[in-house]
PDB file of N, CA and C in Angstrom:
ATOM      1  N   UNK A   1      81.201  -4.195 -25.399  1.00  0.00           N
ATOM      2  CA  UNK A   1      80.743  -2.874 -25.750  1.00  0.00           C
ATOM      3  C   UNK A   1      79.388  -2.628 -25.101  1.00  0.00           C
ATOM      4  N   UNK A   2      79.132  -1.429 -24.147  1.00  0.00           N
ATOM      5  CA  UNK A   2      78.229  -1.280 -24.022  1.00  0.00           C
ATOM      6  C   UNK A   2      77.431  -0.335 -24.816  1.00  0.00           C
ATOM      7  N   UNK A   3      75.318  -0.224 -24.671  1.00  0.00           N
ATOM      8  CA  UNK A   3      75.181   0.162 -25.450  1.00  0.00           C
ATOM      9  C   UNK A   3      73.970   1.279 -24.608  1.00  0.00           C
ATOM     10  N   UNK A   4      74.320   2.579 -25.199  1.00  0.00           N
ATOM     11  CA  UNK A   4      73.971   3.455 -24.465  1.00  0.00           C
ATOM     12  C   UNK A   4      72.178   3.357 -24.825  1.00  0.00           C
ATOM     13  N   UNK A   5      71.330   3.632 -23.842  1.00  0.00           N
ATOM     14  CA  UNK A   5      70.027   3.773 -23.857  1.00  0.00           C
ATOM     15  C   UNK A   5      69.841   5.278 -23.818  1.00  0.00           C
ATOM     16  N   UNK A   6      68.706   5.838 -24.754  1.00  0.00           N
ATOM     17  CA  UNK A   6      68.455   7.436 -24.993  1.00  0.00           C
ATOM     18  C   UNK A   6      66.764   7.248 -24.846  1.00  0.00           C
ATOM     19  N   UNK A   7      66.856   8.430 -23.624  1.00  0.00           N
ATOM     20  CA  UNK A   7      65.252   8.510 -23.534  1.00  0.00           C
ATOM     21  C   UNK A   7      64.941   9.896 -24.354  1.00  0.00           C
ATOM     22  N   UNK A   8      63.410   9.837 -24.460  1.00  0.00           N
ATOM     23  CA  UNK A   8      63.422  10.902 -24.930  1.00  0.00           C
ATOM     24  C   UNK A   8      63.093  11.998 -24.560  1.00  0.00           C
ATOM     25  N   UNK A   9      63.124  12.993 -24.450  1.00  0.00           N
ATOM     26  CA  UNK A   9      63.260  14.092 -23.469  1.00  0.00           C
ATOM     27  C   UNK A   9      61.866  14.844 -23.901  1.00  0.00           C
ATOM     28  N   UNK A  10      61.744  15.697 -22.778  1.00  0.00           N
ATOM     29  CA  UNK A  10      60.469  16.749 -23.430  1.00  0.00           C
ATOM     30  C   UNK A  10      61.087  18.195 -24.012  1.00  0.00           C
ATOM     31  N   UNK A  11      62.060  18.376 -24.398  1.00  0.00           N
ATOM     32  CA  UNK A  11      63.192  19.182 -25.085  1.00  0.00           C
ATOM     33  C   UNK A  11      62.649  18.225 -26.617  1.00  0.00           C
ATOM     34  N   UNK A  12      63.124  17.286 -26.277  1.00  0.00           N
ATOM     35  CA  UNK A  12      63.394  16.711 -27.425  1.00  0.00           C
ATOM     36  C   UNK A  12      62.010  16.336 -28.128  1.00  0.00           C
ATOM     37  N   UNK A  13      60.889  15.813 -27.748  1.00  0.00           N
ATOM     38  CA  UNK A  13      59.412  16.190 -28.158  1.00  0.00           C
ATOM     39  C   UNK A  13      59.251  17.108 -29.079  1.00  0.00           C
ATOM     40  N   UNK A  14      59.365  18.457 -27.707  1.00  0.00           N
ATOM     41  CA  UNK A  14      58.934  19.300 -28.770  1.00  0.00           C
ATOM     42  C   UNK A  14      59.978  19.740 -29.734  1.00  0.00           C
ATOM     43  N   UNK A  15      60.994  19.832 -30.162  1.00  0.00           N
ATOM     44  CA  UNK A  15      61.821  19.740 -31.174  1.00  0.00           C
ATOM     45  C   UNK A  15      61.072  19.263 -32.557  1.00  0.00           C
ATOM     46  N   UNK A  16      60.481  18.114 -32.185  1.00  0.00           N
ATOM     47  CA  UNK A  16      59.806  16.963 -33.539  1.00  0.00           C
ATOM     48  C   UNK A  16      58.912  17.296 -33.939  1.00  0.00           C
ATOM     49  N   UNK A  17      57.945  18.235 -32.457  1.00  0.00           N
ATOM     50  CA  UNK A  17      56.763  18.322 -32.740  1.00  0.00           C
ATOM     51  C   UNK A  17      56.815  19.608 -33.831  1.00  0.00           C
ATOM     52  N   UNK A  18      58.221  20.641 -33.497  1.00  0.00           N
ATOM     53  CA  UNK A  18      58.341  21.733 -34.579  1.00  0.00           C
ATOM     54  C   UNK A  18      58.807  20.953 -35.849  1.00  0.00           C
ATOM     55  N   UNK A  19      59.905  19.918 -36.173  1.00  0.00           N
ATOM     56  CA  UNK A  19      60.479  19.054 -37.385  1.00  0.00           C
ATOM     57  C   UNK A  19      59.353  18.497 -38.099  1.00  0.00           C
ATOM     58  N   UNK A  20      58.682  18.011 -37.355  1.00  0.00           N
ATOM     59  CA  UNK A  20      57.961  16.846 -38.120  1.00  0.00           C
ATOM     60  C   UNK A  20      56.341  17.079 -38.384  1.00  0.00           C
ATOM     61  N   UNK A  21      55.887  18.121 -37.920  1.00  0.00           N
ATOM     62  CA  UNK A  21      54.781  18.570 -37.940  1.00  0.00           C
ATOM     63  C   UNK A  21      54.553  20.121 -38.056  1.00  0.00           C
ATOM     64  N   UNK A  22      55.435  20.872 -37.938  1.00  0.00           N
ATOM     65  CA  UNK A  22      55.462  22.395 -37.859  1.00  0.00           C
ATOM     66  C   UNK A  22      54.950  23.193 -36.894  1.00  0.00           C
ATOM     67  N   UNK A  23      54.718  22.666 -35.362  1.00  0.00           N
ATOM     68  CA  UNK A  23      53.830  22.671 -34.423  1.00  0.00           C
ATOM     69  C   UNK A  23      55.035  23.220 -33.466  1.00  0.00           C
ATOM     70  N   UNK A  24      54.938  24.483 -32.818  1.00  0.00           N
ATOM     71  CA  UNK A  24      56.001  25.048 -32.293  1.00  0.00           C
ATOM     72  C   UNK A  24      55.582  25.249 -30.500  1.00  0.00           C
ATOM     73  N   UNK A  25      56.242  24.330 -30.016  1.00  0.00           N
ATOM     74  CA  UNK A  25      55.923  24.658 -28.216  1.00  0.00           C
ATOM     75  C   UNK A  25      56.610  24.933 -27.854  1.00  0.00           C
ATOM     76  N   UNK A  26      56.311  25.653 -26.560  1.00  0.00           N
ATOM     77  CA  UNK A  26      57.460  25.712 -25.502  1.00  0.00           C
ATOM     78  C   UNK A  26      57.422  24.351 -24.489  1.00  0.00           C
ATOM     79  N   UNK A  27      58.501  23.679 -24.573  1.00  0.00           N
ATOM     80  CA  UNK A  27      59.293  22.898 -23.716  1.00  0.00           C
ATOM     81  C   UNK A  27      58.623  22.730 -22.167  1.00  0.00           C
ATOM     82  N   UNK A  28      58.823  23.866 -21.512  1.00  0.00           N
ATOM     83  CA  UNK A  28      58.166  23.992 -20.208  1.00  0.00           C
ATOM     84  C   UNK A  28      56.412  24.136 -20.252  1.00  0.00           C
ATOM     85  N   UNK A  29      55.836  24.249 -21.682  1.00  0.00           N
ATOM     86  CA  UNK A  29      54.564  24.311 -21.368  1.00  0.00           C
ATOM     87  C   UNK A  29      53.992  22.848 -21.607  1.00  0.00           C
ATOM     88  N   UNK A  30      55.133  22.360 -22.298  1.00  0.00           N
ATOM     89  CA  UNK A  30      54.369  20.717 -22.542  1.00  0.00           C
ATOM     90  C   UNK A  30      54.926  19.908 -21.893  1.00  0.00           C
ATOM     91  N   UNK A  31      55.744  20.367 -20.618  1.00  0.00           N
ATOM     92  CA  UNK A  31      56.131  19.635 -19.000  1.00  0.00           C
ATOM     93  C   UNK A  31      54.820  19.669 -18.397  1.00  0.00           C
ATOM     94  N   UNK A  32      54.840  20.987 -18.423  1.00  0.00           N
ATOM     95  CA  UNK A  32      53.564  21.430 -17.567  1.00  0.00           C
ATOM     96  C   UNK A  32      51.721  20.796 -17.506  1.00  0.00           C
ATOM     97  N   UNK A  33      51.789  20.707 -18.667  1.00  0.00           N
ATOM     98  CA  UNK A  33      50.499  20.087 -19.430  1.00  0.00           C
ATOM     99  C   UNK A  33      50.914  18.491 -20.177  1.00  0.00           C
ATOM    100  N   UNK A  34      51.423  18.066 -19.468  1.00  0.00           N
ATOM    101  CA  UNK A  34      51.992  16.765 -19.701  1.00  0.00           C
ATOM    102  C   UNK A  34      50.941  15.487 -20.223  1.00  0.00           C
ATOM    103  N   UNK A  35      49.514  15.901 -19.358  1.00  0.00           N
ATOM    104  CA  UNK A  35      48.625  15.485 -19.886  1.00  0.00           C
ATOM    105  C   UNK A  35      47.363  15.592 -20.260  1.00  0.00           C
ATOM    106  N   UNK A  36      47.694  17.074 -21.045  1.00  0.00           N
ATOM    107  CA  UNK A  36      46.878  17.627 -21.887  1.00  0.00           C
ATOM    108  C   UNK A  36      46.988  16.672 -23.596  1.00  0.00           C
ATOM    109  N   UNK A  37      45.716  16.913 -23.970  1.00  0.00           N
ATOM    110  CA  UNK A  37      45.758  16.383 -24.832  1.00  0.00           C
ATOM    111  C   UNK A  37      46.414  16.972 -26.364  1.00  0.00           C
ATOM    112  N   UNK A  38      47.013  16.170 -27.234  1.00  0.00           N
ATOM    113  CA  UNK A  38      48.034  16.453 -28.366  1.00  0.00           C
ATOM    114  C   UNK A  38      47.275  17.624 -29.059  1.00  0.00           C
ATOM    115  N   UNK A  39      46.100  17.637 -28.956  1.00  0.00           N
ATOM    116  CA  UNK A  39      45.622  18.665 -29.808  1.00  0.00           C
ATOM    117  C   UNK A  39      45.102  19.998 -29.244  1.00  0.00           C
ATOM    118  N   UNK A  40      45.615  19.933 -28.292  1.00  0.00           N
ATOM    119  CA  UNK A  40      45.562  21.452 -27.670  1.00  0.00           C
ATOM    120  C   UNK A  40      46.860  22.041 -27.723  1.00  0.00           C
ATOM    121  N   UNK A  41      47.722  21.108 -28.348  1.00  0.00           N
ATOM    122  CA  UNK A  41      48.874  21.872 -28.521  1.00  0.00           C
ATOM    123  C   UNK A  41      48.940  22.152 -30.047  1.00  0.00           C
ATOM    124  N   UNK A  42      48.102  21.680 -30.704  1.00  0.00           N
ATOM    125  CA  UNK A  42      47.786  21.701 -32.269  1.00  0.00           C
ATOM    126  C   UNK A  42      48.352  20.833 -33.131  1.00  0.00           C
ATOM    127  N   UNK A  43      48.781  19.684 -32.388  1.00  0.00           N
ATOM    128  CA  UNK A  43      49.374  18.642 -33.087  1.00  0.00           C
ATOM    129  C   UNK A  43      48.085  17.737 -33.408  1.00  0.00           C
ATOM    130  N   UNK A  44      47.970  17.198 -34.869  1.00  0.00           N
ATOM    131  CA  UNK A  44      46.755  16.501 -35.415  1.00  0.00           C
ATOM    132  C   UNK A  44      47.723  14.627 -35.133  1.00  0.00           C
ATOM    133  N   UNK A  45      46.614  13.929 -35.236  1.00  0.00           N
ATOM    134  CA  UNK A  45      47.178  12.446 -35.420  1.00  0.00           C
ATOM    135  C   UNK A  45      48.346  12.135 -36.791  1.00  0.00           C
ATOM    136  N   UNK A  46      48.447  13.102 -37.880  1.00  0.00           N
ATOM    137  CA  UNK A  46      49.235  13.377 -39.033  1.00  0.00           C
ATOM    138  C   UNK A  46      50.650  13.403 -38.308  1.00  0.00           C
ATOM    139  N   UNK A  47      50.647  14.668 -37.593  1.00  0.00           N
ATOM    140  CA  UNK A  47      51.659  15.371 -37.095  1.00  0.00           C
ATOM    141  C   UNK A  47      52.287  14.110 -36.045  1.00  0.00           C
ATOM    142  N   UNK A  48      51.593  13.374 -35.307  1.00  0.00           N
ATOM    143  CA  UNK A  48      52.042  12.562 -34.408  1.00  0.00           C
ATOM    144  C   UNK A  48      52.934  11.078 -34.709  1.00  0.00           C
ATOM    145  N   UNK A  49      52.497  11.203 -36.259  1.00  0.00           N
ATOM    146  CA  UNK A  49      52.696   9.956 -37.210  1.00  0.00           C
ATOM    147  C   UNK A  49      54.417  10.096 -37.820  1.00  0.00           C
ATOM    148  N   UNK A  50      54.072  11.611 -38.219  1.00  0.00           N
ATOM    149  CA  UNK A  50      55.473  12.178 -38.589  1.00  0.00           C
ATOM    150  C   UNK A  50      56.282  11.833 -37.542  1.00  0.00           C
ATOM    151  N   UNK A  51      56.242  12.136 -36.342  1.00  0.00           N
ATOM    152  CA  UNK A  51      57.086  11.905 -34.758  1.00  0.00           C
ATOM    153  C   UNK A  51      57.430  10.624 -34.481  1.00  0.00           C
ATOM    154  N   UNK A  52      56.125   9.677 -35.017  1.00  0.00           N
ATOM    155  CA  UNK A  52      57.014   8.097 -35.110  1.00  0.00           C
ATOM    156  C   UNK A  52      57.705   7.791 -35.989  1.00  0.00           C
ATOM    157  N   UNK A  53      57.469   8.680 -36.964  1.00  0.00           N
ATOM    158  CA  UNK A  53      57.956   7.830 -38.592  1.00  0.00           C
ATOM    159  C   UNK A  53      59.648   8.588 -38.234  1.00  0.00           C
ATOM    160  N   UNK A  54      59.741   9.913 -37.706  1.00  0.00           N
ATOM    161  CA  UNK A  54      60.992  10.299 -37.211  1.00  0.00           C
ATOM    162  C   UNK A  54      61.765   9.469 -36.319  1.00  0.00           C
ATOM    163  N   UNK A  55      61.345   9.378 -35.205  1.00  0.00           N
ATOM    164  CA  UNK A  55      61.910   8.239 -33.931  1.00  0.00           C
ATOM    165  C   UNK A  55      62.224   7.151 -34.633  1.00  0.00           C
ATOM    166  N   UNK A  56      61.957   6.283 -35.312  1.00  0.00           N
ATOM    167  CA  UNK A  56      61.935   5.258 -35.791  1.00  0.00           C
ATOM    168  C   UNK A  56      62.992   5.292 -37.034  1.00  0.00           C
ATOM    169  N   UNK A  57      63.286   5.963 -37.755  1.00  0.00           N
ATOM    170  CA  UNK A  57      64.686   6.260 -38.675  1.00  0.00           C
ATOM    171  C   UNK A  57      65.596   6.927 -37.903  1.00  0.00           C
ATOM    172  N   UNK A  58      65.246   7.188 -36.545  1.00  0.00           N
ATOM    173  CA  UNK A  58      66.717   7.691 -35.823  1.00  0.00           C
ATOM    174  C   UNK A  58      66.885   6.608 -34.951  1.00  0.00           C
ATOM    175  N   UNK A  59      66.225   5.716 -34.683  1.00  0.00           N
ATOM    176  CA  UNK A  59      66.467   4.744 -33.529  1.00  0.00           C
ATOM    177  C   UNK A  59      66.897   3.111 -34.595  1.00  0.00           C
ATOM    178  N   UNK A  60      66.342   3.174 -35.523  1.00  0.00           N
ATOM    179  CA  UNK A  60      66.665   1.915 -36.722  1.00  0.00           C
ATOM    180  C   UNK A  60      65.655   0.933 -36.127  1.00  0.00           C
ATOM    181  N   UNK A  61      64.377   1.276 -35.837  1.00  0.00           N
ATOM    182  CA  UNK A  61      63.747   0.350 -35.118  1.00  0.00           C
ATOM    183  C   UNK A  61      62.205   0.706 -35.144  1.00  0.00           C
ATOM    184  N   UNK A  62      61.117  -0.706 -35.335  1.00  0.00           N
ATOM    185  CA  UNK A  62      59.321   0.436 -35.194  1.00  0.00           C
ATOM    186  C   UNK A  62      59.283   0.176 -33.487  1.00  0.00           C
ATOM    187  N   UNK A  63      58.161   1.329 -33.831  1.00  0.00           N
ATOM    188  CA  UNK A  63      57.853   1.433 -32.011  1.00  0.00           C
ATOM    189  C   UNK A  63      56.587   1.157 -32.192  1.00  0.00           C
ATOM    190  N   UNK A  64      55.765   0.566 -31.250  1.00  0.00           N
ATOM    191  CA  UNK A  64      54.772   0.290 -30.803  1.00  0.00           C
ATOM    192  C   UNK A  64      53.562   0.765 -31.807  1.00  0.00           C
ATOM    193  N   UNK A  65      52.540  -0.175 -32.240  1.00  0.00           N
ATOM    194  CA  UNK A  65      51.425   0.868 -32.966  1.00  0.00           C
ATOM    195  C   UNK A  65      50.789   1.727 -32.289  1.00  0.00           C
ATOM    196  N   UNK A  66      50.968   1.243 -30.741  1.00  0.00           N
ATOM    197  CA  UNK A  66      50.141   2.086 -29.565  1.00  0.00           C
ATOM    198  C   UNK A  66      50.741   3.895 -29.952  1.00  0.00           C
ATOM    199  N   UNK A  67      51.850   3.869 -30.449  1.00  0.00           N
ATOM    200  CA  UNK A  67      52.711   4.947 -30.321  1.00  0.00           C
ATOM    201  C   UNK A  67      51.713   5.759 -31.253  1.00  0.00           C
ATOM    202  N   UNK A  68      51.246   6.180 -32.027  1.00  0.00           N
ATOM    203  CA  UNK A  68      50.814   6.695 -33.098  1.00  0.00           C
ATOM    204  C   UNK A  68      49.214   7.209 -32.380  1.00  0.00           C
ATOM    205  N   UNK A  69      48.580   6.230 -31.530  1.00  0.00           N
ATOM    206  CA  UNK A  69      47.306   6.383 -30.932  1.00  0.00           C
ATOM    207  C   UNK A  69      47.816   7.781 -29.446  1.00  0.00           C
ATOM    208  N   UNK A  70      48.735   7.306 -28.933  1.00  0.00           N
ATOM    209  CA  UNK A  70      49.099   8.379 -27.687  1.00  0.00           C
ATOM    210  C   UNK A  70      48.023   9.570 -27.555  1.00  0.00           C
ATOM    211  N   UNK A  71      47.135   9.570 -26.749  1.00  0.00           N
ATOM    212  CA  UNK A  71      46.358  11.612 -26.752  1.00  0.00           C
ATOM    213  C   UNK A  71      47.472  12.285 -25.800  1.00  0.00           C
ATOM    214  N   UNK A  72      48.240  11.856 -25.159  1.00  0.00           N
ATOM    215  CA  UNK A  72      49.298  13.435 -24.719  1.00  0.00           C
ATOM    216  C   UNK A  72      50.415  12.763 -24.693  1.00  0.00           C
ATOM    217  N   UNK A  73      51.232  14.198 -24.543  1.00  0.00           N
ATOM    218  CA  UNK A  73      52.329  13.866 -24.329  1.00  0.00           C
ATOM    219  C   UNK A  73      53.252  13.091 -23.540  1.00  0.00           C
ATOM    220  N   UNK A  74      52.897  12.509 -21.766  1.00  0.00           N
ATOM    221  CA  UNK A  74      53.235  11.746 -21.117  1.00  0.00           C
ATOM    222  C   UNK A  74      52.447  10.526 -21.578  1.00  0.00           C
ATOM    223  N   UNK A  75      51.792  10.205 -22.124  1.00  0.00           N
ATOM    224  CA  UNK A  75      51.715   8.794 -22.549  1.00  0.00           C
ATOM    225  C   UNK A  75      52.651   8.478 -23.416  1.00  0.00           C
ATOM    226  N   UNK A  76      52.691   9.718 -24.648  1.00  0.00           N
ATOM    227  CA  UNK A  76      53.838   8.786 -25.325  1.00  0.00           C
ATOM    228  C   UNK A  76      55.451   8.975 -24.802  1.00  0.00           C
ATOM    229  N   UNK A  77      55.581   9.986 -24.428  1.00  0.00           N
ATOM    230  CA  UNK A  77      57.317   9.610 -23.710  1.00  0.00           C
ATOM    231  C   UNK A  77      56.851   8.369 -22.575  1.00  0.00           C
ATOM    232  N   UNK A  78      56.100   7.968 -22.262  1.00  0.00           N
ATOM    233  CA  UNK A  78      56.595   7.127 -21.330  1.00  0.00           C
ATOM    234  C   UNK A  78      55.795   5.193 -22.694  1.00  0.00           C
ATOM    235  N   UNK A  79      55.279   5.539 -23.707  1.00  0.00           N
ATOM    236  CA  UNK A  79      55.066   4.116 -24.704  1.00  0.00           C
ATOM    237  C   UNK A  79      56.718   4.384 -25.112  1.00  0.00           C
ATOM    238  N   UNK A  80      57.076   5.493 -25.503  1.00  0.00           N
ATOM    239  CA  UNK A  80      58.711   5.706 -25.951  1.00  0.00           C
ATOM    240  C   UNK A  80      59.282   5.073 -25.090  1.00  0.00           C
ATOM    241  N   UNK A  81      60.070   5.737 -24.022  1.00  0.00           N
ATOM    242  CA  UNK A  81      61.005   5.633 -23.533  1.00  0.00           C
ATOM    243  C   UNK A  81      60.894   3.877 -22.656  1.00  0.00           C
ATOM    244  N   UNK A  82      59.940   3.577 -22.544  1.00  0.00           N
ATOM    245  CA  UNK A  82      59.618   2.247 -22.522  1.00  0.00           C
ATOM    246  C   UNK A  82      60.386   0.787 -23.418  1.00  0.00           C
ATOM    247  N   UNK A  83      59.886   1.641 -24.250  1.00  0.00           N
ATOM    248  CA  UNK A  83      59.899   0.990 -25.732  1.00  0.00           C
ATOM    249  C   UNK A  83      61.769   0.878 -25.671  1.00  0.00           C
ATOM    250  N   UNK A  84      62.492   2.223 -25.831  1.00  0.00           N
ATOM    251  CA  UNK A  84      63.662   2.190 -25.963  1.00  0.00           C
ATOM    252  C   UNK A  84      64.687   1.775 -24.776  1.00  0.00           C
ATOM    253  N   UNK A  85      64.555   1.453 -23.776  1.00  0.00           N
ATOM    254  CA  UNK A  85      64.440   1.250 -22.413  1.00  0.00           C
ATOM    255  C   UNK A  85      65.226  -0.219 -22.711  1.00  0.00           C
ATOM    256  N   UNK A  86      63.660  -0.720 -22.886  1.00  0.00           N
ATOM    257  CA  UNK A  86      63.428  -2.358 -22.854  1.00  0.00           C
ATOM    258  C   UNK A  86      64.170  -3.202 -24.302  1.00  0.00           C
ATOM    259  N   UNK A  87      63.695  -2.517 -25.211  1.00  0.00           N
ATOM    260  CA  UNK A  87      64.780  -2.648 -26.635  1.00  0.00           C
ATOM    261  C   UNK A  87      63.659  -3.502 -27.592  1.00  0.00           C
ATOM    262  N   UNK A  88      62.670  -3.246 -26.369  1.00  0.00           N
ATOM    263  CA  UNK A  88      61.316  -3.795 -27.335  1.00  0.00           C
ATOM    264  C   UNK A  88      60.556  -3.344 -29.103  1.00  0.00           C
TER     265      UNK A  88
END
């Protein structure tokens, strides 16, 4: 059986960042600003916590403590998708 690997998308980001924090982006603006920092998009370190504590009951697995520290968004899709990648 193989076992499918899921990265996480910047669709899928901001999705969480609206679920899990109430923080509503557009998709293409947090491509764009990839490494702008989390709180110019108005996401607090709270909100970012929610996003691991989410990932982590959908994946059955913790991710990195680094994950929770991330200041933008391409750091953490790439501590993520790392993370889920490797199976670390």
């Amino acid at each position: 059986m193989t076992t499918e690997v899921t990265r996480l998308t910047v669709e899928e980001l901001a999705a969480l960042m609206k679920k899990a924090a109430g923080v509503t982006v557009d998709p293409q603006d947090l491509q764009a600003r990839a490494d702008a920092p989390f709180a110019e998009f108005g996401l607090d370190s709270l909100g970012l916590l929610g996003i691991v504590g989410e990932l982590e009951n959908r994946h059955g697995r913790a991710l990195p403590t680094d994950a929770e520290r991330c200041k933008s968004p391409r750091a953490f899709l790439d501590l993520v998708n790392g993370t889920l990648t490797t199976g670390a």
